[in-house]
N, C-alpha and C. Protein backbone atom coordinates (compact mmCIF):
# COMPACT_ATOMS: atom_id res chain seq x y z
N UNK A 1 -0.39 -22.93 7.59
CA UNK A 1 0.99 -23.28 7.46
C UNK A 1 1.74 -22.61 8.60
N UNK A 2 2.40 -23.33 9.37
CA UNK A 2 3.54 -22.89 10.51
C UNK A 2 4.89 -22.75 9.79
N UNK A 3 5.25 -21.69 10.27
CA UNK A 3 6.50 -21.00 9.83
C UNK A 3 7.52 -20.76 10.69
N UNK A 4 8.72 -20.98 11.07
CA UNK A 4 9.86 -20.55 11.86
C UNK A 4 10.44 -19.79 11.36
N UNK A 5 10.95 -18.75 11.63
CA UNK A 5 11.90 -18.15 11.10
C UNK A 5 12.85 -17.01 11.95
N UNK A 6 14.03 -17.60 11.78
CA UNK A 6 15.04 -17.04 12.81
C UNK A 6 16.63 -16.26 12.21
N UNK A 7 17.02 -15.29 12.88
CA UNK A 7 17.72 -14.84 12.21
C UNK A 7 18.50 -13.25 12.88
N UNK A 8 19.04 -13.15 12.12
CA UNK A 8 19.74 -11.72 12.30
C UNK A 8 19.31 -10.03 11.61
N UNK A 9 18.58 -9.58 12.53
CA UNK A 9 17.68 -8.61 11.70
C UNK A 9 18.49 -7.25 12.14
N UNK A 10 18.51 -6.39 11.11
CA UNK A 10 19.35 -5.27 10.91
C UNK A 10 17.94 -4.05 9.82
N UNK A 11 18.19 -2.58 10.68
CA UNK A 11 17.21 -1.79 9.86
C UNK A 11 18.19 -0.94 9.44
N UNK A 12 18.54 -0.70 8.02
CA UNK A 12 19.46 0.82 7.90
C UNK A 12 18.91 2.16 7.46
N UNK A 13 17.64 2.26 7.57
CA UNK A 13 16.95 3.18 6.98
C UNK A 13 17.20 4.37 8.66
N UNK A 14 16.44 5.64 8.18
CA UNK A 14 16.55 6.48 9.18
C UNK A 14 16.16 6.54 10.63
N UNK A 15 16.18 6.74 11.95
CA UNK A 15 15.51 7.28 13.18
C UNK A 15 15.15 5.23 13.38
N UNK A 16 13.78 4.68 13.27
CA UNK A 16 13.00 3.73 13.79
C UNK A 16 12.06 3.17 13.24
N UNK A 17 11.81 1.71 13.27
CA UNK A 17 11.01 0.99 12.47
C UNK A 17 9.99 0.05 13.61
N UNK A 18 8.92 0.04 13.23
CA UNK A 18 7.88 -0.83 14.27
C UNK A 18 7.22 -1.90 13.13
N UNK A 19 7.61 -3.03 13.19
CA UNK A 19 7.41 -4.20 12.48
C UNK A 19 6.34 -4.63 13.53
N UNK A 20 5.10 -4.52 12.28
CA UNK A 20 4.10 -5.63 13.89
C UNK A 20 3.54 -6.63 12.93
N UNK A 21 3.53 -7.16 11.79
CA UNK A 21 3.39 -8.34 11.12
C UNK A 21 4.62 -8.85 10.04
N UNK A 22 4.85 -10.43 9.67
CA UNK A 22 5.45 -10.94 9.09
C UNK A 22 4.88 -11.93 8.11
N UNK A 23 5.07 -12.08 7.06
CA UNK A 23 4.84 -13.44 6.20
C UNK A 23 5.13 -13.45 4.83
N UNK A 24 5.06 -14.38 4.65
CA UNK A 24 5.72 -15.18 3.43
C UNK A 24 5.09 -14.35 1.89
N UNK A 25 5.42 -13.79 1.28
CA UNK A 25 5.17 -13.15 -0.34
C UNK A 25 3.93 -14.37 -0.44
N UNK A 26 2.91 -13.97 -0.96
CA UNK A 26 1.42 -14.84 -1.68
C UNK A 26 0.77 -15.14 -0.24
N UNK A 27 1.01 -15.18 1.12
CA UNK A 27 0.56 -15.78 1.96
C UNK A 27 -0.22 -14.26 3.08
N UNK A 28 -0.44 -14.74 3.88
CA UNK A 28 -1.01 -14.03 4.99
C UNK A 28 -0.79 -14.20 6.03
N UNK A 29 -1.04 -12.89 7.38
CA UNK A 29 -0.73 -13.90 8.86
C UNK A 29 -1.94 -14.21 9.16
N UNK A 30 -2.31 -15.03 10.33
CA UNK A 30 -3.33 -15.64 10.79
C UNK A 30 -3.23 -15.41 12.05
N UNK A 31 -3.31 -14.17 13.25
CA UNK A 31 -3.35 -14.04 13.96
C UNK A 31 -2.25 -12.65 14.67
N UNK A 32 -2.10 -12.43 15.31
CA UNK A 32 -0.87 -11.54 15.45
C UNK A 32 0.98 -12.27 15.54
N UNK A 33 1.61 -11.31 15.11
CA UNK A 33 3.22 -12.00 15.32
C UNK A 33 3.66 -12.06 16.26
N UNK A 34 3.93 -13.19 16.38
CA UNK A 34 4.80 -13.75 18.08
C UNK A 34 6.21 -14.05 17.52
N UNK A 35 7.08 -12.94 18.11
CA UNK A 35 8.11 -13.36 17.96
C UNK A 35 9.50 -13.35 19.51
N UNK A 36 10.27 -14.36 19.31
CA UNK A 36 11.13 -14.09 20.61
C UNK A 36 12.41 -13.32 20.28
N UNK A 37 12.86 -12.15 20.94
CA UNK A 37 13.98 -11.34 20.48
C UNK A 37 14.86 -11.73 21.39
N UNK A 38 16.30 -12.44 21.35
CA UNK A 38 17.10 -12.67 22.71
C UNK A 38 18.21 -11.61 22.34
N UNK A 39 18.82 -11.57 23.56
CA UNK A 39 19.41 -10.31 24.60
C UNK A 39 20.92 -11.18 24.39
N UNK A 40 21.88 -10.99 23.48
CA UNK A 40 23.16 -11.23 23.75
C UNK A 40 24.09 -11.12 24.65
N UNK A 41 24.27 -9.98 25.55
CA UNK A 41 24.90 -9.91 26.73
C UNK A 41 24.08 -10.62 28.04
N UNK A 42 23.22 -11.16 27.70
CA UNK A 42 22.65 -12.00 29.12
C UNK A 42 21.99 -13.83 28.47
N UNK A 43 21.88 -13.73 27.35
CA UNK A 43 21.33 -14.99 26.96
C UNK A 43 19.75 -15.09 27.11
N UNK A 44 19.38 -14.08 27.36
CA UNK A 44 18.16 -14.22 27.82
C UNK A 44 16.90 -14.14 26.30
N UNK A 45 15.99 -14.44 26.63
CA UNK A 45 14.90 -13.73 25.55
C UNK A 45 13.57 -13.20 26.08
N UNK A 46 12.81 -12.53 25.08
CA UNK A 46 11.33 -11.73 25.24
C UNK A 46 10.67 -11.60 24.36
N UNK A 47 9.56 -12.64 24.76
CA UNK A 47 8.46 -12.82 24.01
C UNK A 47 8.07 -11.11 23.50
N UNK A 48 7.77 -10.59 22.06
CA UNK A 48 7.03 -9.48 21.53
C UNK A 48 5.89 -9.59 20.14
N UNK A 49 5.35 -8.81 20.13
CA UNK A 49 4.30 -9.14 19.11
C UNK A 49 4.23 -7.98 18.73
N UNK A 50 5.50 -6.97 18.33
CA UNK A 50 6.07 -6.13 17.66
C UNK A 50 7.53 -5.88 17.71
N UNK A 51 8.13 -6.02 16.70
CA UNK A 51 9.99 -5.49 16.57
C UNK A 51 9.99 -3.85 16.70
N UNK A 52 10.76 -3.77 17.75
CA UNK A 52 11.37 -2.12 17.20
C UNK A 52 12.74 -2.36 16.54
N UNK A 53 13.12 -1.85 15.36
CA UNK A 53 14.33 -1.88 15.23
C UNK A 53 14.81 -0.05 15.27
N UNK A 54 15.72 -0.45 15.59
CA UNK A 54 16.70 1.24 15.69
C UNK A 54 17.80 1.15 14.43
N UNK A 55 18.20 2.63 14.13
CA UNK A 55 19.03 2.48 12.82
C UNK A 55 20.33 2.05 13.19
N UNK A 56 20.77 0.73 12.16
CA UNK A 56 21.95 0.02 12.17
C UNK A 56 22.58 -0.79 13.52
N UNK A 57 21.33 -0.60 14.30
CA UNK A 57 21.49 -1.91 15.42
C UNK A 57 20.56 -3.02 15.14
N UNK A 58 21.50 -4.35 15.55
CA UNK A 58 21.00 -5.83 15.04
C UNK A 58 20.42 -6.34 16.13
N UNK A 59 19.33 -6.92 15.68
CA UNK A 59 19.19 -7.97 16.85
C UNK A 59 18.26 -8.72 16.44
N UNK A 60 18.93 -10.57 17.09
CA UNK A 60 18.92 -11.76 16.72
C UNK A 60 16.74 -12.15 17.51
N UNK A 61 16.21 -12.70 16.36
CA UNK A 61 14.83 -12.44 16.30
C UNK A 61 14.67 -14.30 15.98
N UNK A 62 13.31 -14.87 16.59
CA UNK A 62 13.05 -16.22 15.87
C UNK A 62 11.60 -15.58 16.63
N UNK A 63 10.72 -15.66 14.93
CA UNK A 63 9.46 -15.90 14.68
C UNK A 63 8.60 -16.84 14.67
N UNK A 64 7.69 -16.76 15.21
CA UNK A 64 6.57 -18.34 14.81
C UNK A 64 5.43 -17.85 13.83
N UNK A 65 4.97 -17.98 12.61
CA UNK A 65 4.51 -17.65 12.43
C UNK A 65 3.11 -18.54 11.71
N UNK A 66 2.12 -18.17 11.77
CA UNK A 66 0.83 -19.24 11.25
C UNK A 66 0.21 -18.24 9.94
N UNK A 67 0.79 -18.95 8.88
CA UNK A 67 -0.21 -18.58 7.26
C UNK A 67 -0.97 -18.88 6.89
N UNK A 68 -1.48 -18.45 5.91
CA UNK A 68 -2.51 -19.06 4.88
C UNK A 68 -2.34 -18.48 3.25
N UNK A 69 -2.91 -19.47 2.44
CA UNK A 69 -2.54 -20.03 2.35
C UNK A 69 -1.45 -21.06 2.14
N UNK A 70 -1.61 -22.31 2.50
CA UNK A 70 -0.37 -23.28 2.70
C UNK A 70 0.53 -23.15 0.92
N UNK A 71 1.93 -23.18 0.83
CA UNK A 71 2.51 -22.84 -0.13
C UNK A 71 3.99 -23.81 0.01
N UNK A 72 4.10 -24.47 -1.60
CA UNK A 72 5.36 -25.61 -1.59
C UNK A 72 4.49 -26.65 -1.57
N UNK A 73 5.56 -27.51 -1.78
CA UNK A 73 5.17 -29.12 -2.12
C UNK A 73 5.67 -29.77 -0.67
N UNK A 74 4.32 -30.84 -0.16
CA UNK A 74 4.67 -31.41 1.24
C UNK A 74 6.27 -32.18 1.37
N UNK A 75 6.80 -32.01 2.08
CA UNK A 75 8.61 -32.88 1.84
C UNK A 75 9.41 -32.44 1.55
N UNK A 76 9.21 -31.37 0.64
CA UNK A 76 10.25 -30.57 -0.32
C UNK A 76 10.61 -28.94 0.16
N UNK A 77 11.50 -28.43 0.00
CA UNK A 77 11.79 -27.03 0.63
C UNK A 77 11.59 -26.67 0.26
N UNK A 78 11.43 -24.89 0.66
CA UNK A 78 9.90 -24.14 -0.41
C UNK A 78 11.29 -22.60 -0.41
N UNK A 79 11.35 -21.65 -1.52
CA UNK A 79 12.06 -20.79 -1.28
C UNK A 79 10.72 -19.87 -1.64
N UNK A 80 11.00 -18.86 -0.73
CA UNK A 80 10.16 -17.83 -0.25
C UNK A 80 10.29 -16.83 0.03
N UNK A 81 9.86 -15.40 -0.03
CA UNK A 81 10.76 -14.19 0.38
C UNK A 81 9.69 -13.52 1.49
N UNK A 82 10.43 -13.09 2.34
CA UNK A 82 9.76 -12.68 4.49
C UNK A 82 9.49 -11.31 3.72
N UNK A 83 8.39 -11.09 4.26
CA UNK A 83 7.61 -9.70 3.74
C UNK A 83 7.61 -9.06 5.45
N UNK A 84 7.76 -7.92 5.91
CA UNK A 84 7.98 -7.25 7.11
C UNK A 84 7.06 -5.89 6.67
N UNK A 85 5.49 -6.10 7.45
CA UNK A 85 5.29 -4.50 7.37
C UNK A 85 5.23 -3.96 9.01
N UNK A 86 5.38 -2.78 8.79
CA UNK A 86 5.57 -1.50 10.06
C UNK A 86 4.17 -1.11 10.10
N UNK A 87 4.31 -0.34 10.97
CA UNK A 87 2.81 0.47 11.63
C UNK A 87 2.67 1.44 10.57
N UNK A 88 2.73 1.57 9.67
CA UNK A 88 2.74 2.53 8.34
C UNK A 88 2.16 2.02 7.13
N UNK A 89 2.00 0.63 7.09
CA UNK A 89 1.40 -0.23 6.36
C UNK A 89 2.75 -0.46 5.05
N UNK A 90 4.14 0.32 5.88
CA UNK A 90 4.56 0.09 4.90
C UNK A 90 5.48 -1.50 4.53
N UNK A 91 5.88 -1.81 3.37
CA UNK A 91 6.32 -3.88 3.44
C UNK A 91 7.70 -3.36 3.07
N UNK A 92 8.15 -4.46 3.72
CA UNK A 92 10.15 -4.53 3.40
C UNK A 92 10.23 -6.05 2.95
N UNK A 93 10.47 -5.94 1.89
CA UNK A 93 10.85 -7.26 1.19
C UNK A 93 12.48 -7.62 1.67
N UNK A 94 12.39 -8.67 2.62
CA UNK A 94 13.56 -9.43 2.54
C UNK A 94 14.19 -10.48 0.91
N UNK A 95 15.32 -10.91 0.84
CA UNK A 95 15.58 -11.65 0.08
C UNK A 95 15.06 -12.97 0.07
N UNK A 96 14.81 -13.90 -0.45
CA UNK A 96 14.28 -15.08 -0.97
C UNK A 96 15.57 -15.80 -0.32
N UNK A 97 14.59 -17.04 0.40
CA UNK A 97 15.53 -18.06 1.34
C UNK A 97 14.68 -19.31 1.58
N UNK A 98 15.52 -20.21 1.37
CA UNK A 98 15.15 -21.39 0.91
C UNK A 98 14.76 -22.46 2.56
N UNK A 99 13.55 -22.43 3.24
CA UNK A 99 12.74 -23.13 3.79
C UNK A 99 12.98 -24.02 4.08
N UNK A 100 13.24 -24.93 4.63
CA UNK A 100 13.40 -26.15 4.60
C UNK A 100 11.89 -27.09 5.24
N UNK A 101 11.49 -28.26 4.77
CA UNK A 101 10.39 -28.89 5.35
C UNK A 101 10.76 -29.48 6.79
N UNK A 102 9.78 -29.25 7.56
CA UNK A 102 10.33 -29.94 8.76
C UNK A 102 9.15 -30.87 8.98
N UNK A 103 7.79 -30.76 8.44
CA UNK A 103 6.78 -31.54 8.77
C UNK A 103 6.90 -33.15 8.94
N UNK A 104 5.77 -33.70 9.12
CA UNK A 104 5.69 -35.08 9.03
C UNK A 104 5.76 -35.64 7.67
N UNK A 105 6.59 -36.70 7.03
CA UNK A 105 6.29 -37.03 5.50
C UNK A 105 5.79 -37.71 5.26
């Protein structure tokens, strides 16, 4: 299952966080995380296959991500909650957000 997922990522916990995998609650990744982080004062972006986040600075993130197993009904939007673990093995459960299908129907 291919996954997009883009957004506004914010850490408020203490000092620094190293996010080096992402995926969906019941699912798995299938390879390492590729994600693009863009640069607001220049428009620019950079490919990483780890987030640093720093405490209470944001920055705008779109993931690609490849799961297993496939999860939802083909056509239909799937709500799902982004699981984020760090180099600590530790997981940050994001909130549950509703998917939308983009596949072929």
């Amino acid at each position: 299952m291919d996954l997009r997922v883009g957004g506004w990522f914010t850490y408020d916990g203490p000092g620094r966080v190293v996010i080096l995998k992402a995926r969906l609650k019941g699912t798995r990744l299938m390879g390492d995380l590729l994600a693009n982080v863009v640069f607001d004062d220049t428009g620019g972006t950079v490919q990483a296959t780890e987030l640093w986040f720093e405490e209470g600075v944001s920055a705008r993130v779109v993931m690609d991500l490849r799961l297993t197993p496939v999860l939802g009904t083909e056509g239909k939007p799937y709500r799902g909650q982004l699981v984020l673990r760090d180099r600590y093995n530790r997981d940050f459960y994001l909130d549950p957000v509703d998917f939308p299908w983009i596949g072929a129907r």
